[in-house]
C-alpha atoms as a PDB file:
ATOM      1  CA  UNK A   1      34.895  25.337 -31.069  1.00  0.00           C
ATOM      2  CA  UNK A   2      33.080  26.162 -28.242  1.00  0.00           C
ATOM      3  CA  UNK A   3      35.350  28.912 -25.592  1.00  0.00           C
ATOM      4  CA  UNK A   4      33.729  26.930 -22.669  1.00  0.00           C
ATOM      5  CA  UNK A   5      33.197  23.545 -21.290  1.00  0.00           C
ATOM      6  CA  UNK A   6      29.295  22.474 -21.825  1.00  0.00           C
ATOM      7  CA  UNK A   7      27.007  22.736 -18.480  1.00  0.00           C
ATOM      8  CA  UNK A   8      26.288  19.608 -17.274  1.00  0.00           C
ATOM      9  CA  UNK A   9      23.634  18.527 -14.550  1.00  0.00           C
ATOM     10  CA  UNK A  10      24.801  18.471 -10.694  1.00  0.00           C
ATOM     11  CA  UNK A  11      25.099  15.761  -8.818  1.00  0.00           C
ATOM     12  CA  UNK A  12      22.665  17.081  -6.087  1.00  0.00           C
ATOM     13  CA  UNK A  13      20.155  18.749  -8.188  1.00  0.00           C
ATOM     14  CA  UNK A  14      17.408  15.978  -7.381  1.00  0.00           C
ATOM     15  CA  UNK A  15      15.206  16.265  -4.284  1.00  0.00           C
ATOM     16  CA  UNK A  16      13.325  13.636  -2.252  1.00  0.00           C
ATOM     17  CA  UNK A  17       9.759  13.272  -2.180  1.00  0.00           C
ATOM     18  CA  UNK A  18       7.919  14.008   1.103  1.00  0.00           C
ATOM     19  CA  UNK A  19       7.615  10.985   3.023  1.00  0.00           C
ATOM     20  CA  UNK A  20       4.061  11.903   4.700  1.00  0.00           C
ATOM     21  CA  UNK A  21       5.077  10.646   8.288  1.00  0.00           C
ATOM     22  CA  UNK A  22       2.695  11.409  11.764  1.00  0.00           C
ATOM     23  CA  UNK A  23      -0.396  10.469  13.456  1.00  0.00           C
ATOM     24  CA  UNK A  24      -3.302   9.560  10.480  1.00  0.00           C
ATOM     25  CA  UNK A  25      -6.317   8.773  12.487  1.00  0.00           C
ATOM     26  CA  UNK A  26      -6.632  10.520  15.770  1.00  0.00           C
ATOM     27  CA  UNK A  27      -8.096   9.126  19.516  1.00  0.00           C
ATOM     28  CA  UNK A  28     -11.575   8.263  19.322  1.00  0.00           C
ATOM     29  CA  UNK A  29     -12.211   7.376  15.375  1.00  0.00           C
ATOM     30  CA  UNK A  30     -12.818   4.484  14.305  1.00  0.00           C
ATOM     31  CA  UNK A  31     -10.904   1.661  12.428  1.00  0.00           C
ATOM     32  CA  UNK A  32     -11.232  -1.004  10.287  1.00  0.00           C
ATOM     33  CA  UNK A  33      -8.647  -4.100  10.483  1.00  0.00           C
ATOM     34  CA  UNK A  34      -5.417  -3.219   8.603  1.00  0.00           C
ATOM     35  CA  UNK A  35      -5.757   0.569   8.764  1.00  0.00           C
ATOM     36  CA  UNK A  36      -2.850   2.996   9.332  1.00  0.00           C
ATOM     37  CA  UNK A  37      -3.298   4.488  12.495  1.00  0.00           C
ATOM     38  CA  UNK A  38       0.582   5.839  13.101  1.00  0.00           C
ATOM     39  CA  UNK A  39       3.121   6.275  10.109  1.00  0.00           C
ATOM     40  CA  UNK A  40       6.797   7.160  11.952  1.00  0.00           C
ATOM     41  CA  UNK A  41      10.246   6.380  11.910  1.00  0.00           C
ATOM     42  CA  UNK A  42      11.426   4.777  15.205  1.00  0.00           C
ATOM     43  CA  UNK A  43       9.427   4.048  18.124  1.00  0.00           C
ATOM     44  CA  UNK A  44       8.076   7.658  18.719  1.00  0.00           C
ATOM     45  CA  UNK A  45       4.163   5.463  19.893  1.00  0.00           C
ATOM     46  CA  UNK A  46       4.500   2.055  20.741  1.00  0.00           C
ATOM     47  CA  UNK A  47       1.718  -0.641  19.426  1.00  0.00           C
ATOM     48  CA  UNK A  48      -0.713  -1.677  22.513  1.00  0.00           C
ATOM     49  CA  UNK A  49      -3.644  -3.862  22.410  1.00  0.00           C
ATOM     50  CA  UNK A  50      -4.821  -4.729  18.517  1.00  0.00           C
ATOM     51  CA  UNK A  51      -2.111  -2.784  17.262  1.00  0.00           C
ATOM     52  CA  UNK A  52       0.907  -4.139  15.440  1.00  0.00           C
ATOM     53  CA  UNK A  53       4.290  -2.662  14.050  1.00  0.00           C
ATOM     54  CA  UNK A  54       5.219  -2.769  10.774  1.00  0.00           C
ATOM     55  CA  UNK A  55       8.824  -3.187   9.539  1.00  0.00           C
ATOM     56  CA  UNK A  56       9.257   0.630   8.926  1.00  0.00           C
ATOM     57  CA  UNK A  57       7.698   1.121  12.380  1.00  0.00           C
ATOM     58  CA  UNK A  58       4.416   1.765  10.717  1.00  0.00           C
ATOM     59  CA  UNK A  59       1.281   1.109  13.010  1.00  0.00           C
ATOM     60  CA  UNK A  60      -1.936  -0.798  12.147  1.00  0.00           C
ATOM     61  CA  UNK A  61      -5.161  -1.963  13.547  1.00  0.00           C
ATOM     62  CA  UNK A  62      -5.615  -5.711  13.948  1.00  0.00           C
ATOM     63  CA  UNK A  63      -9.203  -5.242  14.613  1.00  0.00           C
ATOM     64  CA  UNK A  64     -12.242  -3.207  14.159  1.00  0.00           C
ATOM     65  CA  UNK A  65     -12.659  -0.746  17.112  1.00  0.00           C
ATOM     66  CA  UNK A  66     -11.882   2.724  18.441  1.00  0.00           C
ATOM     67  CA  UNK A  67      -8.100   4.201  18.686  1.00  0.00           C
ATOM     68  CA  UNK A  68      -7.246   4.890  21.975  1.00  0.00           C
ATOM     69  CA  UNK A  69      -3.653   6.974  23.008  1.00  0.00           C
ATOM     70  CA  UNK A  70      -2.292   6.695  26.427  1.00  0.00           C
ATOM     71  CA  UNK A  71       0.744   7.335  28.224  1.00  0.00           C
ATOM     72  CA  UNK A  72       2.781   5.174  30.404  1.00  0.00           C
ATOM     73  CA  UNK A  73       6.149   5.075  32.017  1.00  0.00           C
ATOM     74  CA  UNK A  74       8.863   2.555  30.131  1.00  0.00           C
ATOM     75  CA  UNK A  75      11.822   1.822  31.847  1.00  0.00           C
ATOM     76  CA  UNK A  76      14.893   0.729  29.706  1.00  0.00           C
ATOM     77  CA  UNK A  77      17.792  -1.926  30.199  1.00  0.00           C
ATOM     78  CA  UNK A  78      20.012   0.929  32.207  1.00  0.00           C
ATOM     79  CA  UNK A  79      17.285   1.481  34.281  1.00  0.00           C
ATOM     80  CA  UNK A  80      16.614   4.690  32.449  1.00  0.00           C
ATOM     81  CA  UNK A  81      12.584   5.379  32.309  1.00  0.00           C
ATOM     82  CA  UNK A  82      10.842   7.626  29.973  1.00  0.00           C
ATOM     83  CA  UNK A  83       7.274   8.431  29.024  1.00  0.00           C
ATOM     84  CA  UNK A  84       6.188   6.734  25.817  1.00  0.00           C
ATOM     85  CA  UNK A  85       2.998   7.095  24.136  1.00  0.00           C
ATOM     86  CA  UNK A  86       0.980   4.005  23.308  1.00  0.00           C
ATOM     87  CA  UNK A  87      -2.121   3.317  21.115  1.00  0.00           C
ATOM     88  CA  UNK A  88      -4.677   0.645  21.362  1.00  0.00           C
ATOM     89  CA  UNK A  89      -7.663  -0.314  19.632  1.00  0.00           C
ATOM     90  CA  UNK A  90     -10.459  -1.190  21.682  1.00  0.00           C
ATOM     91  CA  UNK A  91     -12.492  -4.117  19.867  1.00  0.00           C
ATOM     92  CA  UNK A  92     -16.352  -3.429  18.712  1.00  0.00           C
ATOM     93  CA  UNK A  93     -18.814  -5.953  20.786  1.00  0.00           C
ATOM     94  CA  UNK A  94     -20.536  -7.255  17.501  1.00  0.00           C
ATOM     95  CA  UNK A  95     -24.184  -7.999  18.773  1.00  0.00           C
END
């Protein structure tokens, strides 16, 4: 008989994998339609024109263009204004 008790695995031995959040194509570059332009969790940039927000606040391009960041003052419901970030996709001209 064994004098101690077998060592079994701990409950919080496992780790989580990286989640690869942040800003994947930067001002300037261009995008195709349906490309990641922002992964994030919350509403750290907000979508602006040709951009949309995924359900895990992912943002995409809706169209073909160039990403564009800017700045702009939000107010909130408690009349409580902060600067948020925003990022639009202007649209290629196709000639």
């Amino acid at each position: 008989m064994a004098k101690t008790k077998s060592a079994g695995t701990v409950k919080t031995g496992r780790d989580s994998r990286p989640k690869y959040l942040g800003v994947k194509i930067a001002g300037g570059q261009k995008v195709k339609c349906g490309d990641i332009i922002v992964r994030q969790r919350g509403s750290r940039f907000l979508p602006g024109k040709n951009v949309k927000k995924g359900r895990d606040d992912t943002l995409y391009a809706l169209k073909e263009g160039v990403v564009k960041y800017l700045t702009t003052r939000k107010t909130g419901f408690d009349s409580k204004q902060r600067i948020a970030k925003v990022v639009n996709v202007d649209a290629l001209k196709k000639v």
